[in-house]
N, C-alpha and C. Protein backbone atom coordinates (compact mmCIF):
# COMPACT_ATOMS: atom_id res chain seq x y z
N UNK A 1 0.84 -1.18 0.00
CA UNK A 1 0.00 0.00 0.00
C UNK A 1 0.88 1.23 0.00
N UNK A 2 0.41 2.10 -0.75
CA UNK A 2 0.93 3.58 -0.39
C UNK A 2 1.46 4.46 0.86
N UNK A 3 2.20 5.06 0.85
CA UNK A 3 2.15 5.99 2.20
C UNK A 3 0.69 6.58 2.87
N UNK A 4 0.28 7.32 1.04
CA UNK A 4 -0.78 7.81 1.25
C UNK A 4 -2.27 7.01 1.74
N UNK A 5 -2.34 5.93 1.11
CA UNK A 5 -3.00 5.09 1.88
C UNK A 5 -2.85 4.99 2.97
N UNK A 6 -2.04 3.89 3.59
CA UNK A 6 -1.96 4.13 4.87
C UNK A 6 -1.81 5.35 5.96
N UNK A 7 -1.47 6.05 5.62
CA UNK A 7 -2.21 7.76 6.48
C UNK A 7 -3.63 7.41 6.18
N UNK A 8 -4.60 7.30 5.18
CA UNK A 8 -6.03 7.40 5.40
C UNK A 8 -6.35 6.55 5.93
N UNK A 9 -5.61 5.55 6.39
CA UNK A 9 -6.45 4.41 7.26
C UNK A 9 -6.10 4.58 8.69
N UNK A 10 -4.46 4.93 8.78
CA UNK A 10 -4.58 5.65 10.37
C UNK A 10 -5.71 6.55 10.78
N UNK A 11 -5.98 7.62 9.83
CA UNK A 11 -7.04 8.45 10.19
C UNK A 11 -8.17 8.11 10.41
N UNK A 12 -8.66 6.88 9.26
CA UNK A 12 -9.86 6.57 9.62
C UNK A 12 -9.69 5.28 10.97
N UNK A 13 -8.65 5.36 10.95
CA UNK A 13 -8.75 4.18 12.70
C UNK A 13 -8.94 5.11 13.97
N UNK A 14 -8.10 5.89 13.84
CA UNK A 14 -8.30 7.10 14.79
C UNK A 14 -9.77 7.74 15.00
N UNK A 15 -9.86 8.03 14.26
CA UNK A 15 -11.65 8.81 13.93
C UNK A 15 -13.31 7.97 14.27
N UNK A 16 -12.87 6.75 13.47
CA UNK A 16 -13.89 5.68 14.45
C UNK A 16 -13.61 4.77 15.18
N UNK A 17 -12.24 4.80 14.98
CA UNK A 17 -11.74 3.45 16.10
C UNK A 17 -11.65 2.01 15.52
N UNK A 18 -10.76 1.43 16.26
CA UNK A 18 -10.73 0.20 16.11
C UNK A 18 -11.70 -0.63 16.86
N UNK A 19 -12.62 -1.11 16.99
CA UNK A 19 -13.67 -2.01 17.44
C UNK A 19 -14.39 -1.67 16.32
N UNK A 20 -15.12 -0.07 15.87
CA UNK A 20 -16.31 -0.14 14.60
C UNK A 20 -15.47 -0.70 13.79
N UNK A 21 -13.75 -0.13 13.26
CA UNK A 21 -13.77 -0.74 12.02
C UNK A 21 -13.30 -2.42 11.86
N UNK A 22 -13.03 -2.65 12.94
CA UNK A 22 -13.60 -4.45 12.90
C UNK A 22 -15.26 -5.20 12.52
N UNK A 23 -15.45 -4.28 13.18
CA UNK A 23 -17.11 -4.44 12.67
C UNK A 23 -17.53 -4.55 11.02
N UNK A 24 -17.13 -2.83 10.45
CA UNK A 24 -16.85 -2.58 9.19
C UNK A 24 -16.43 -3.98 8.54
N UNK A 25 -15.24 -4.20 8.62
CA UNK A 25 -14.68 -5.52 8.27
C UNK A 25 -15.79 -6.49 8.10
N UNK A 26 -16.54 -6.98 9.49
CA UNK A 26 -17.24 -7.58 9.30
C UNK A 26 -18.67 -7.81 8.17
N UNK A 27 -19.12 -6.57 8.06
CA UNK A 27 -19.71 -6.03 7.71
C UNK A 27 -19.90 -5.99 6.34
N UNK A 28 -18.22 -5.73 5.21
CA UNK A 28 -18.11 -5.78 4.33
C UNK A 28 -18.21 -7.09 3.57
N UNK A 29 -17.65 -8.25 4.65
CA UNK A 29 -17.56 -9.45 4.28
C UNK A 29 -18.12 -10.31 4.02
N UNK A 30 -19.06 -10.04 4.77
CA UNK A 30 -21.05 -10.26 4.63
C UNK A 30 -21.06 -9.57 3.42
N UNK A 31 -21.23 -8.92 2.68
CA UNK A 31 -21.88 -7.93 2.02
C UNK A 31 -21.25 -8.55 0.49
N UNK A 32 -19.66 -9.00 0.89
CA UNK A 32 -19.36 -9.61 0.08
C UNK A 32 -19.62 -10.94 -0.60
N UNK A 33 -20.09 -11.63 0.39
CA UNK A 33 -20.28 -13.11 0.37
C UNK A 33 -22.11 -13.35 -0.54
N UNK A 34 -22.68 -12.04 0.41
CA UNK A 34 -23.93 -12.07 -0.06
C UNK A 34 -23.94 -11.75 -1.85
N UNK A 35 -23.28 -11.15 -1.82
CA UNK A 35 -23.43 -10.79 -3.69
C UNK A 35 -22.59 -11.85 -4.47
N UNK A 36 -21.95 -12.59 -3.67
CA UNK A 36 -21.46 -13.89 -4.27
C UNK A 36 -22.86 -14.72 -4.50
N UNK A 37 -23.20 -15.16 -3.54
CA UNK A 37 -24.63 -15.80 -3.78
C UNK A 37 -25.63 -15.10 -5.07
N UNK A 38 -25.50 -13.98 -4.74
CA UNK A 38 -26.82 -13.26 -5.14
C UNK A 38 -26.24 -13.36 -7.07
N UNK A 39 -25.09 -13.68 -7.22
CA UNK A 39 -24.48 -13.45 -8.36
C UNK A 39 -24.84 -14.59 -9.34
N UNK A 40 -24.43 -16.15 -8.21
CA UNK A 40 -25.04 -17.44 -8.81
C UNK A 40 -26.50 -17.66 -9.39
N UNK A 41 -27.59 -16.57 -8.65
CA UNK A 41 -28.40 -16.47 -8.94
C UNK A 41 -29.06 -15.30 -10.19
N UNK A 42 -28.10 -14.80 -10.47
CA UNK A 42 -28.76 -13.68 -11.14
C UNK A 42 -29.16 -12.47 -11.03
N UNK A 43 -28.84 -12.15 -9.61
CA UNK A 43 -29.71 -11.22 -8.90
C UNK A 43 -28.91 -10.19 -9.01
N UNK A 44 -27.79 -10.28 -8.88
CA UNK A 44 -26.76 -8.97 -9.27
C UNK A 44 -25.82 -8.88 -10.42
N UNK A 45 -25.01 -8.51 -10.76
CA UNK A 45 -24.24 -8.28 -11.59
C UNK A 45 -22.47 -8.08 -11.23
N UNK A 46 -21.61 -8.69 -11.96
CA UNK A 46 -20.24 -8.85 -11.52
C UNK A 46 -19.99 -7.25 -11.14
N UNK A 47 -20.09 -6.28 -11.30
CA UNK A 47 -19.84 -4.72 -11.09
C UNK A 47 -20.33 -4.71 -9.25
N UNK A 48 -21.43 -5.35 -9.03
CA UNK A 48 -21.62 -5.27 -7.55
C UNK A 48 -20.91 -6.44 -6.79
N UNK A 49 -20.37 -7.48 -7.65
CA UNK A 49 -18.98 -7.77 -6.60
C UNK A 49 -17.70 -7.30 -6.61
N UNK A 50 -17.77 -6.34 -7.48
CA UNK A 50 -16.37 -5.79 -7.69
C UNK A 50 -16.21 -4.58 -6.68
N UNK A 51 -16.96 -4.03 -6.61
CA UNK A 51 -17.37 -3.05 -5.81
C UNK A 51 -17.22 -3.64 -4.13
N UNK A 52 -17.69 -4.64 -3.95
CA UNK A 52 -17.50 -5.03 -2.47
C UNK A 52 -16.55 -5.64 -2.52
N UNK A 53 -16.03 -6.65 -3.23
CA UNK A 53 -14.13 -7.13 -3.65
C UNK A 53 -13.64 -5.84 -2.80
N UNK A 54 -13.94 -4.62 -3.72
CA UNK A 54 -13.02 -3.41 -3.50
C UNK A 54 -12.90 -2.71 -1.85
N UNK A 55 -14.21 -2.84 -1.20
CA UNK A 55 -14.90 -2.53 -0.08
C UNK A 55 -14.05 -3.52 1.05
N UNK A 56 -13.25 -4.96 0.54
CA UNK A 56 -13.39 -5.23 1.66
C UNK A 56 -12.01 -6.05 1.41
N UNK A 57 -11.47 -5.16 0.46
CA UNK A 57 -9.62 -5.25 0.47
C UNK A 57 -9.23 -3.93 1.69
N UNK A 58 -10.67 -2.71 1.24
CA UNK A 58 -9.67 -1.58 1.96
C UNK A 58 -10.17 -1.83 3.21
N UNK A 59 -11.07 -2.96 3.65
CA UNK A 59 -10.88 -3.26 5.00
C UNK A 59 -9.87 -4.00 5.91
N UNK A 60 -9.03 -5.26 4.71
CA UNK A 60 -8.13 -5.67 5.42
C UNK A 60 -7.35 -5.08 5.08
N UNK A 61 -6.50 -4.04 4.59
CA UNK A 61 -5.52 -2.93 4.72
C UNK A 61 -5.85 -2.27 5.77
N UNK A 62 -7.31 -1.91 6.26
CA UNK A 62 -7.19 -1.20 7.44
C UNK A 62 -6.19 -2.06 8.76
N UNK A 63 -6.89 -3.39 8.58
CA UNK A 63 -6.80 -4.26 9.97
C UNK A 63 -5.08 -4.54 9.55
N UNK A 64 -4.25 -4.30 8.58
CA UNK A 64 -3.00 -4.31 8.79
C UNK A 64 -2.39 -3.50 9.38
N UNK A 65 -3.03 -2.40 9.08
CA UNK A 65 -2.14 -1.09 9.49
C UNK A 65 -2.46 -1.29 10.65
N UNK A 66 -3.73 -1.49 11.29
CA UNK A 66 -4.47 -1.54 12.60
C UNK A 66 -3.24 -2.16 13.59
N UNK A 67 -2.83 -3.48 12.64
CA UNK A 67 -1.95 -4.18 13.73
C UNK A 67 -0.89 -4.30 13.51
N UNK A 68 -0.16 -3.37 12.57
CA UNK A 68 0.99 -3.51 11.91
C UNK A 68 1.96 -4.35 11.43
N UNK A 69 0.77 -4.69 10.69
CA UNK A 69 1.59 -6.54 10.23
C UNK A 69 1.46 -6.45 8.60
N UNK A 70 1.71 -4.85 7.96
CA UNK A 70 1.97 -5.04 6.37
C UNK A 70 2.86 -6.01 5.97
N UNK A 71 4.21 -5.88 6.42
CA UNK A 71 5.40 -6.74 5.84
C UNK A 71 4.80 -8.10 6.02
N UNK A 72 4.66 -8.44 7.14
CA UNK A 72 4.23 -9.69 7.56
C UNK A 72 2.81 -10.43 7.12
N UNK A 73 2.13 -9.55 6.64
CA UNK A 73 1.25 -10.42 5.90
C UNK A 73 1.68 -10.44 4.08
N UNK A 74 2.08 -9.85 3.81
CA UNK A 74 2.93 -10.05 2.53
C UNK A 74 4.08 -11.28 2.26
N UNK A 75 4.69 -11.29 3.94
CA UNK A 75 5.26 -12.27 3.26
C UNK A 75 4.64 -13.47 3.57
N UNK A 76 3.30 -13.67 4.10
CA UNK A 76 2.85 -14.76 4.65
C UNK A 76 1.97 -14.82 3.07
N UNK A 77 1.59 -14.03 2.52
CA UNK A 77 0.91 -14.43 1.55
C UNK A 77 1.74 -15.06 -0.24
N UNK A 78 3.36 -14.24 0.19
CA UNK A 78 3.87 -15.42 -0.76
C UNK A 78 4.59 -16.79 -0.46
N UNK A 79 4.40 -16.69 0.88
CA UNK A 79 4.72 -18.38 0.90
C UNK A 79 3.48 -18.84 0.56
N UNK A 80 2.02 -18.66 0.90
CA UNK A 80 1.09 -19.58 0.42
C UNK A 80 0.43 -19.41 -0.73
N UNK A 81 1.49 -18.42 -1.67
CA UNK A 81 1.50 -18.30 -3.02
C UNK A 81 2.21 -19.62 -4.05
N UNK A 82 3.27 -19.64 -3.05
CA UNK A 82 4.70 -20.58 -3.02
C UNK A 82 3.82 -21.95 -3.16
N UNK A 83 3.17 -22.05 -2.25
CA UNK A 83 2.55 -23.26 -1.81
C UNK A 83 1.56 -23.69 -2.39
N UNK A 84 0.56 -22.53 -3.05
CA UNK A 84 -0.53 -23.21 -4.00
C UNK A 84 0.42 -23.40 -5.38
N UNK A 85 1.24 -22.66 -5.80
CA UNK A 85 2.16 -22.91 -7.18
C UNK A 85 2.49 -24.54 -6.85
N UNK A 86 3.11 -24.71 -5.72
CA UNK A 86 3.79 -26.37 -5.76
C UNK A 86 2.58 -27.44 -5.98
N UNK A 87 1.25 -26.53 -5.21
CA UNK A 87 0.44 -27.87 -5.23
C UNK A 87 -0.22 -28.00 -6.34
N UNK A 88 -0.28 -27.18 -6.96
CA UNK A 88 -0.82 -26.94 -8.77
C UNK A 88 0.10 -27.47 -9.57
N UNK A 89 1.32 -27.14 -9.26
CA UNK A 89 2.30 -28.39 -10.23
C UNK A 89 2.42 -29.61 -9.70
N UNK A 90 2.07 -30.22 -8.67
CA UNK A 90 1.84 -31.45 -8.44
C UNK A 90 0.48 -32.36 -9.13
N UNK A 91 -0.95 -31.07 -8.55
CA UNK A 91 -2.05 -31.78 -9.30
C UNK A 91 -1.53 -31.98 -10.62
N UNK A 92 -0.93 -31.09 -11.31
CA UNK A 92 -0.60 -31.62 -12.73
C UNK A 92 -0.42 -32.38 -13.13
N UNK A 93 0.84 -32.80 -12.54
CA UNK A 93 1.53 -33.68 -12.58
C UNK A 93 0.89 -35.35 -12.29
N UNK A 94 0.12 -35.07 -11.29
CA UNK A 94 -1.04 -36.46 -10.99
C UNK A 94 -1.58 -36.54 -12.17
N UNK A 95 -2.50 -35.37 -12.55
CA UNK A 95 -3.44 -35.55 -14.13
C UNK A 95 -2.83 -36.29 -15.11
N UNK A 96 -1.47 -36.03 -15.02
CA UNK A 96 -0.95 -36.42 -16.57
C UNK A 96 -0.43 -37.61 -15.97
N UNK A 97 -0.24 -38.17 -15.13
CA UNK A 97 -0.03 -39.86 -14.77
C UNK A 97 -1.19 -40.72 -14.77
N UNK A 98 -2.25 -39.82 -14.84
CA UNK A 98 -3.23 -40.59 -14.26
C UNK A 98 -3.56 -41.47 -15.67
């Protein structure tokens, strides 16, 4: 994330706090999940999951900064980048033995 980003999320942690914007979090994730459903069905359109996709990345950027674990969730997310790559060249590798 940006500098500038992260200043707007200090601010907005500061301003409502950390407990609402856990909530928020919560909140978004629901919101997200629901237009997943609502998508299988027809009921919405990929633009209204993109929109909460978007809603509820800048929530877990908040909860990094919140707990200051940028580096550390970056690098936790390319080891299990690392780790779905190995297990995807393994399924492969099964397929084509099989």
């Amino acid at each position: 994330m940006t500098k500038e980003e992260r200043d707007l999320y200090e601010k907005v942690l500061s301003k409502w706090g950390v407990l609402d914007q856990t909530f928020m979090l919560i909140e978004e994730t629901s919101e997200l999940l629901n237009a997943i459903c609502k998508l299988r069905r027809n009921r919405v359109n990929i633009d209204d999951v993109v929109t909460e996709i978007a809603d509820v990345k800048i929530m877990l950027e908040q909860m990094e900064v919140m707990f200051d674990v940028e580096s550390d969730v970056e690098e936790e997310k390319q080891r299990k980048l690392n780790r779905l790559k190995a297990r995807l060249e393994q399924k492969n590798y099964e397929t084509v033995q099989s």
